[in-house]
Protein backbone atom coordinates (compact mmCIF):
# COMPACT_ATOMS: atom_id res chain seq x y z
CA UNK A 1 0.00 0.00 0.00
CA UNK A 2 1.56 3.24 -0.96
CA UNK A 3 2.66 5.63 1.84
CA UNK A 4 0.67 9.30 1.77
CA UNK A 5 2.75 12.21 1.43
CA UNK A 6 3.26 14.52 4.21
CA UNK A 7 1.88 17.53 2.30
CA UNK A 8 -1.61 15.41 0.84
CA UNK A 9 -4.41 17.34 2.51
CA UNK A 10 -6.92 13.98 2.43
CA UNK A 11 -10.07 16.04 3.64
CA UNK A 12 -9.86 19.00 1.40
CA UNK A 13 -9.01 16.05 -2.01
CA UNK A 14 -11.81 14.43 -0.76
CA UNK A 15 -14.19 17.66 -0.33
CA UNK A 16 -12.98 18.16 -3.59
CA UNK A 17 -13.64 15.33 -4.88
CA UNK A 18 -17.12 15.26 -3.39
CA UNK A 19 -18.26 18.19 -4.70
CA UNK A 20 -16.89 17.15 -8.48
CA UNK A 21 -19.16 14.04 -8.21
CA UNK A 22 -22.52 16.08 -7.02
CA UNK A 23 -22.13 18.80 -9.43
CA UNK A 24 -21.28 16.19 -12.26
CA UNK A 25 -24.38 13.88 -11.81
CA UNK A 26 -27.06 16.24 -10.68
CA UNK A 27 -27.68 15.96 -14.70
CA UNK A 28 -28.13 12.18 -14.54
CA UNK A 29 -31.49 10.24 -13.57
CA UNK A 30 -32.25 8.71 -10.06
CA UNK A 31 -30.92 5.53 -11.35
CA UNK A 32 -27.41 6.83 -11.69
CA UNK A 33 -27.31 10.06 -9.35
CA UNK A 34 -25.44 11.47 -6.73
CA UNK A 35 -27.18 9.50 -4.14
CA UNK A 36 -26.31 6.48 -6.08
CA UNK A 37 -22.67 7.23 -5.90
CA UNK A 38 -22.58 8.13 -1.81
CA UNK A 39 -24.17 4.65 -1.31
CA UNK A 40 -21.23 3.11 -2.99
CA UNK A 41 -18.98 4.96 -1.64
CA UNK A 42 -20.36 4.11 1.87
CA UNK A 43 -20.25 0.07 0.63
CA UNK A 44 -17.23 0.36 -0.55
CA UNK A 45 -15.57 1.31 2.48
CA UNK A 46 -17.56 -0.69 4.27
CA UNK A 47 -16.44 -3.38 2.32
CA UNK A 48 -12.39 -2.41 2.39
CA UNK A 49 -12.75 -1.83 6.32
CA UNK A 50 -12.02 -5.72 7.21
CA UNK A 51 -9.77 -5.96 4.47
CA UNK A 52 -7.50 -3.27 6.65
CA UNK A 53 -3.71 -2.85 5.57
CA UNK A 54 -4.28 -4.61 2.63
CA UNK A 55 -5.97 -1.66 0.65
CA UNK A 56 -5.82 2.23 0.30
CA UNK A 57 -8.79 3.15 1.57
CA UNK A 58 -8.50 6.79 -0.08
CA UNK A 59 -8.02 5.27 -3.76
CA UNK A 60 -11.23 3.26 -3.20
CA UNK A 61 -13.25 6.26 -1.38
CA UNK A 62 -11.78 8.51 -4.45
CA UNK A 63 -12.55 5.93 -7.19
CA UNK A 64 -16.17 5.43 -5.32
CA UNK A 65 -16.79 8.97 -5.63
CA UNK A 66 -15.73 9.25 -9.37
CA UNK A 67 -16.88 5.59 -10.86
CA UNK A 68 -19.65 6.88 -12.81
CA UNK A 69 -17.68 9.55 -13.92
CA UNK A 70 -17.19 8.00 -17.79
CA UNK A 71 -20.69 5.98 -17.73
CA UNK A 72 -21.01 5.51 -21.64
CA UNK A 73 -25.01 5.36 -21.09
CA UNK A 74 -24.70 9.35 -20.38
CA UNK A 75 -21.77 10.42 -22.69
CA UNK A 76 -22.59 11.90 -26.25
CA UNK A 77 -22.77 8.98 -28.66
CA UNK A 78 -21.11 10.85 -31.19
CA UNK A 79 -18.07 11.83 -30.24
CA UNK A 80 -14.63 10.35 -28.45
CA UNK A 81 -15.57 9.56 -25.24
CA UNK A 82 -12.47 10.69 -23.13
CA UNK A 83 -10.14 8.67 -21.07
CA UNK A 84 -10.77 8.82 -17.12
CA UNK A 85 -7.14 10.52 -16.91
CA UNK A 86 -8.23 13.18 -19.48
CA UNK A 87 -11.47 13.79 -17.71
CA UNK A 88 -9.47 14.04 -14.52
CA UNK A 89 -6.31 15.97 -15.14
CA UNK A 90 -7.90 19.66 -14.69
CA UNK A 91 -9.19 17.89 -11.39
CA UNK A 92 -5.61 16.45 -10.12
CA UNK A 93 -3.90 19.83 -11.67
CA UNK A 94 -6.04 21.81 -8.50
CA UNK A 95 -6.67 19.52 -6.00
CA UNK A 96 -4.11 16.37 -6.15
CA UNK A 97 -1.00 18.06 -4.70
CA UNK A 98 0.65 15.36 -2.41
CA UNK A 99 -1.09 12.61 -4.21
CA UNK A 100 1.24 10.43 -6.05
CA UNK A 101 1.25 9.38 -9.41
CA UNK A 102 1.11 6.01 -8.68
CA UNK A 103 -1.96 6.93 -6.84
CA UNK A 104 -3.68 8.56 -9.27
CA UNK A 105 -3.20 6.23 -11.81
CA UNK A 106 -4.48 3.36 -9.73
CA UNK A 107 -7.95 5.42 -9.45
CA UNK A 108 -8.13 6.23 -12.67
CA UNK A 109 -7.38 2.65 -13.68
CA UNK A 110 -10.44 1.43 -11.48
CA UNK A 111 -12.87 3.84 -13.25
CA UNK A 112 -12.06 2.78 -16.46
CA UNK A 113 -12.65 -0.88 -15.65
CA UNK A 114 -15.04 -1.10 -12.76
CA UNK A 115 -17.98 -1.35 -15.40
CA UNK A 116 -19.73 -4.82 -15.48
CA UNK A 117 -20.75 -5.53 -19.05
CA UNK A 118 -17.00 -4.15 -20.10
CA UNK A 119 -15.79 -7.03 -17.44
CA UNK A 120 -17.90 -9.55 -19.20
CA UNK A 121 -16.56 -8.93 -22.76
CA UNK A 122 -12.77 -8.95 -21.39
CA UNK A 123 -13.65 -12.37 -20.09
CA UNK A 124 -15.02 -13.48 -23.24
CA UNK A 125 -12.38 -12.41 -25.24
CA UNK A 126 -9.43 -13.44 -22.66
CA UNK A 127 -8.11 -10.26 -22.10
CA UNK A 128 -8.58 -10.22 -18.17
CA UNK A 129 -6.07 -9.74 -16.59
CA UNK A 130 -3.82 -10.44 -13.26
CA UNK A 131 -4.43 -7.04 -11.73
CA UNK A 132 -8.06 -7.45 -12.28
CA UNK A 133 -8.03 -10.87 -10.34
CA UNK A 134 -5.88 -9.33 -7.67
CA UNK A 135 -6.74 -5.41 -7.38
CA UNK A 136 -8.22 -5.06 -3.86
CA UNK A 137 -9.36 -1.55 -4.49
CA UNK A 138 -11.25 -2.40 -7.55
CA UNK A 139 -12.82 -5.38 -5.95
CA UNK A 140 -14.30 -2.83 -3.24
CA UNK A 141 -15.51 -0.03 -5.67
CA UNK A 142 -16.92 -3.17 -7.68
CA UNK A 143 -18.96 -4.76 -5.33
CA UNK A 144 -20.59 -2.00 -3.61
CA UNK A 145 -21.11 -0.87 -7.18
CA UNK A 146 -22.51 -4.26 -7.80
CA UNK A 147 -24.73 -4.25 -4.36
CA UNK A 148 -26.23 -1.33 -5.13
CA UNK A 149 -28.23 -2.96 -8.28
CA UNK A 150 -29.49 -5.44 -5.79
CA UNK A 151 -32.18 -5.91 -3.54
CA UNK A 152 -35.03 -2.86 -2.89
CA UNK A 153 -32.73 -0.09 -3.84
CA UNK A 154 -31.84 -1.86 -7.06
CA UNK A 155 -35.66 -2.72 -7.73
CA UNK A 156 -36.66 0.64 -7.69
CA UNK A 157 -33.45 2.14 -9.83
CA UNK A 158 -34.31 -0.59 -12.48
CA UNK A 159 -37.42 0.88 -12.62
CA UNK A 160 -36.11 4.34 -13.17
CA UNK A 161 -33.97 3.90 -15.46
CA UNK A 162 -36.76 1.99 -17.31
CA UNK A 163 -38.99 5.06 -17.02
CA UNK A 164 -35.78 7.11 -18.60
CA UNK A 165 -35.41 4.98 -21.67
CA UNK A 166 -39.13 4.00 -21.84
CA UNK A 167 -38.80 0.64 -20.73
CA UNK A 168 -42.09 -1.39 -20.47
CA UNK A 169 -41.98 -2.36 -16.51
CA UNK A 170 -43.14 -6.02 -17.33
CA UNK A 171 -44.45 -8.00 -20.46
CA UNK A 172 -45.56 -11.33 -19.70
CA UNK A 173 -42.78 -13.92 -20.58
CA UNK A 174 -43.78 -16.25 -23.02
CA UNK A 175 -45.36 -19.28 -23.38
CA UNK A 176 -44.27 -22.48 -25.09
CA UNK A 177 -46.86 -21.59 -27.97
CA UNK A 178 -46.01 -17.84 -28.09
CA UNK A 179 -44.69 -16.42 -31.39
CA UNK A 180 -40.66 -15.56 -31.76
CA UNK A 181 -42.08 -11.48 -31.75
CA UNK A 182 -43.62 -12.34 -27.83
CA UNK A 183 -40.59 -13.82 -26.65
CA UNK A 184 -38.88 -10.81 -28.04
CA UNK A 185 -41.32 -8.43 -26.52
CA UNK A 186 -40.60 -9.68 -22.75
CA UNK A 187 -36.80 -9.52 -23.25
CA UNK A 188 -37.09 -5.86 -23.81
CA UNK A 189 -39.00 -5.53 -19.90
CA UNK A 190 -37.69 -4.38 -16.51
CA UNK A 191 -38.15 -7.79 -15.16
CA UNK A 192 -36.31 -9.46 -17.53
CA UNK A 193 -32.94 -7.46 -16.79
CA UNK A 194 -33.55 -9.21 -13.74
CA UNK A 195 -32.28 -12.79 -15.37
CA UNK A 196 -30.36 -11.35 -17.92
CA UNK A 197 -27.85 -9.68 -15.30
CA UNK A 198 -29.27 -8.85 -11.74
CA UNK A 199 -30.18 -12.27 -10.65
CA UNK A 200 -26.56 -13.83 -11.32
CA UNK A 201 -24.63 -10.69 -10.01
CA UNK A 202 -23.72 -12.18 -6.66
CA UNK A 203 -21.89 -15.03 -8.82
CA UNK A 204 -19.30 -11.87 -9.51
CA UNK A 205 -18.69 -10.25 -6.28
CA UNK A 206 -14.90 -10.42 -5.65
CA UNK A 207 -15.05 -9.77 -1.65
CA UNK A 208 -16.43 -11.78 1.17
CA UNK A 209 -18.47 -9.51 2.68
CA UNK A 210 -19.85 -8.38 -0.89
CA UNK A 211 -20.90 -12.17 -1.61
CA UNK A 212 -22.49 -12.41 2.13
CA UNK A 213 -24.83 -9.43 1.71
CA UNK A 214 -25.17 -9.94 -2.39
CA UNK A 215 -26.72 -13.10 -1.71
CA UNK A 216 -29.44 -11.42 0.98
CA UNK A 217 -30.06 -8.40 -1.29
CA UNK A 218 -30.46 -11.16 -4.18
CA UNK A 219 -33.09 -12.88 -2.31
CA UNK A 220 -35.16 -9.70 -2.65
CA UNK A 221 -35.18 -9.21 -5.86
CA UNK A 222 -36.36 -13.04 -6.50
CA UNK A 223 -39.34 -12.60 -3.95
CA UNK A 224 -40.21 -9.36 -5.95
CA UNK A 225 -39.95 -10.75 -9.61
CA UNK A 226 -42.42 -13.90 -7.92
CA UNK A 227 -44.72 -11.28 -6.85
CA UNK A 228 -44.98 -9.46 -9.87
CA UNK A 229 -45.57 -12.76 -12.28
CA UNK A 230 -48.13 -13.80 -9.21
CA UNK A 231 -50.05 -10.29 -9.58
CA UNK A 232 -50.02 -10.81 -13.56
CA UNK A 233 -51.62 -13.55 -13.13
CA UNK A 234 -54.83 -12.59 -10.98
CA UNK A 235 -54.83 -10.03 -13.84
CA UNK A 236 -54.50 -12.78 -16.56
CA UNK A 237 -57.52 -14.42 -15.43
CA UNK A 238 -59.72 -11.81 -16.67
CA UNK A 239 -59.98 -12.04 -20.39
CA UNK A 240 -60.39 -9.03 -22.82
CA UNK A 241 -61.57 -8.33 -25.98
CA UNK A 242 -59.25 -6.86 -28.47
CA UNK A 243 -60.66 -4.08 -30.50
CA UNK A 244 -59.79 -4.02 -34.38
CA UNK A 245 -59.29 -0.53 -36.28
């Protein structure tokens, strides 16, 4: 764990730092805004507290506070998206004095790779590598990150992002008679994010404690996707007429 310079004023970075995050996502939705990003921060060093010497807890606070920095869902699809030590520099330049460069590397390393679907495709395509096995900071930053799209917190910010991107909430799943165009209709739902990724997140937590409370928060969201298919059914029951135009 690197040593902190004498002259690295950790409250004012961090003020700093907090204040760059708030201003930054007061654009985004509730699904992705500033309250979003103090919960991870809070589960991330939550999460790094029993892990003790063995990470810096002020490159996982400072990665918490910018991971969503770079989110490609809010950046301009038409243009370069920039690197997180572009976006960053103008930040370091007035506010990272006494923070080394080894530092703020390792922060801006964990923001570029904390994202989930950009971990899948490395998989996939072999090119994960040893410091993403072994990187104790980004395992923190990941998990809470992780956590937070579980359980009743991440029911209802599936649900706003869905409202955001005008999402149907649920389409009934279909039926072993149902046409290829139904099955297609219920894999653009809410509910079925829930198998494509939310439902097998706890499989990827990289912490002990981020398994242990993945699996509880995981637990709600299966009792809530029961519910809803229960409640469509009482609905079902009642058949309609379609009108013709």
């Amino acid at each position: 764990m690197t040593v902190a310079r004498a002259d690295l004023d950790e409250p004012l970075l961090l003020a700093a730092a907090d204040q760059l995050a708030r201003t930054h996502h007061a654009q985004y939705d509730p699904s992705h805004d500033f309250y979003h990003v103090e919960r991870v921060r809070r589960l991330a060093l939550s999460i790094a507290r029993p892990l003790q010497e063995s990470v810096d807890s002020l490159v996982v606070e400072l990665a918490s506070l910018f991971h969503d920095l770079l989110d490609a869902k809010y950046l301009p699809r038409d243009a370069r998206a920039p690197t997180a030590q572009e976006h960053l520099a103008p930040f370091w330049a007035e506010y990272g004095t006494g923070l080394s460069e080894e530092r703020r590397r390792l922060v801006e390393r964990i923001v570029e790779n904390i994202s989930h679907s950009k971990e899948v495709k490395r998989i996939k395509e072999g090119r994960q590598t040893e410091w993403h096995e072994t990187c104790r900071e980004l395992h923190c930053v990941q998990d809470a990150d992780r956590l937070d799209a579980l359980g009743a917190i991440g029911i209802m910010r599936c649900s706003a992002y869905s409202a955001v991107v005008r999402r149907p909430l649920y389409i009934p799943p279909p039926s072993s008679s149902s046409t290829t165009s139904q099955a297609e209709d219920y894999s653009t739902c809410a509910l079925a994010h829930f198998d494509d990724k939310l439902l097998g997140l706890h499989e990827r937590m990289r912490t002990e404690k981020g398994r242990e409370m993945a699996r509880r928060r995981t637990e709600v969201l299966r009792g809530f996707k029961e519910e809803v298919e229960n409640e469509w059914r009482e609905a079902a029951d009642w058949r309609v007429s379609t009108p013709h135009w």
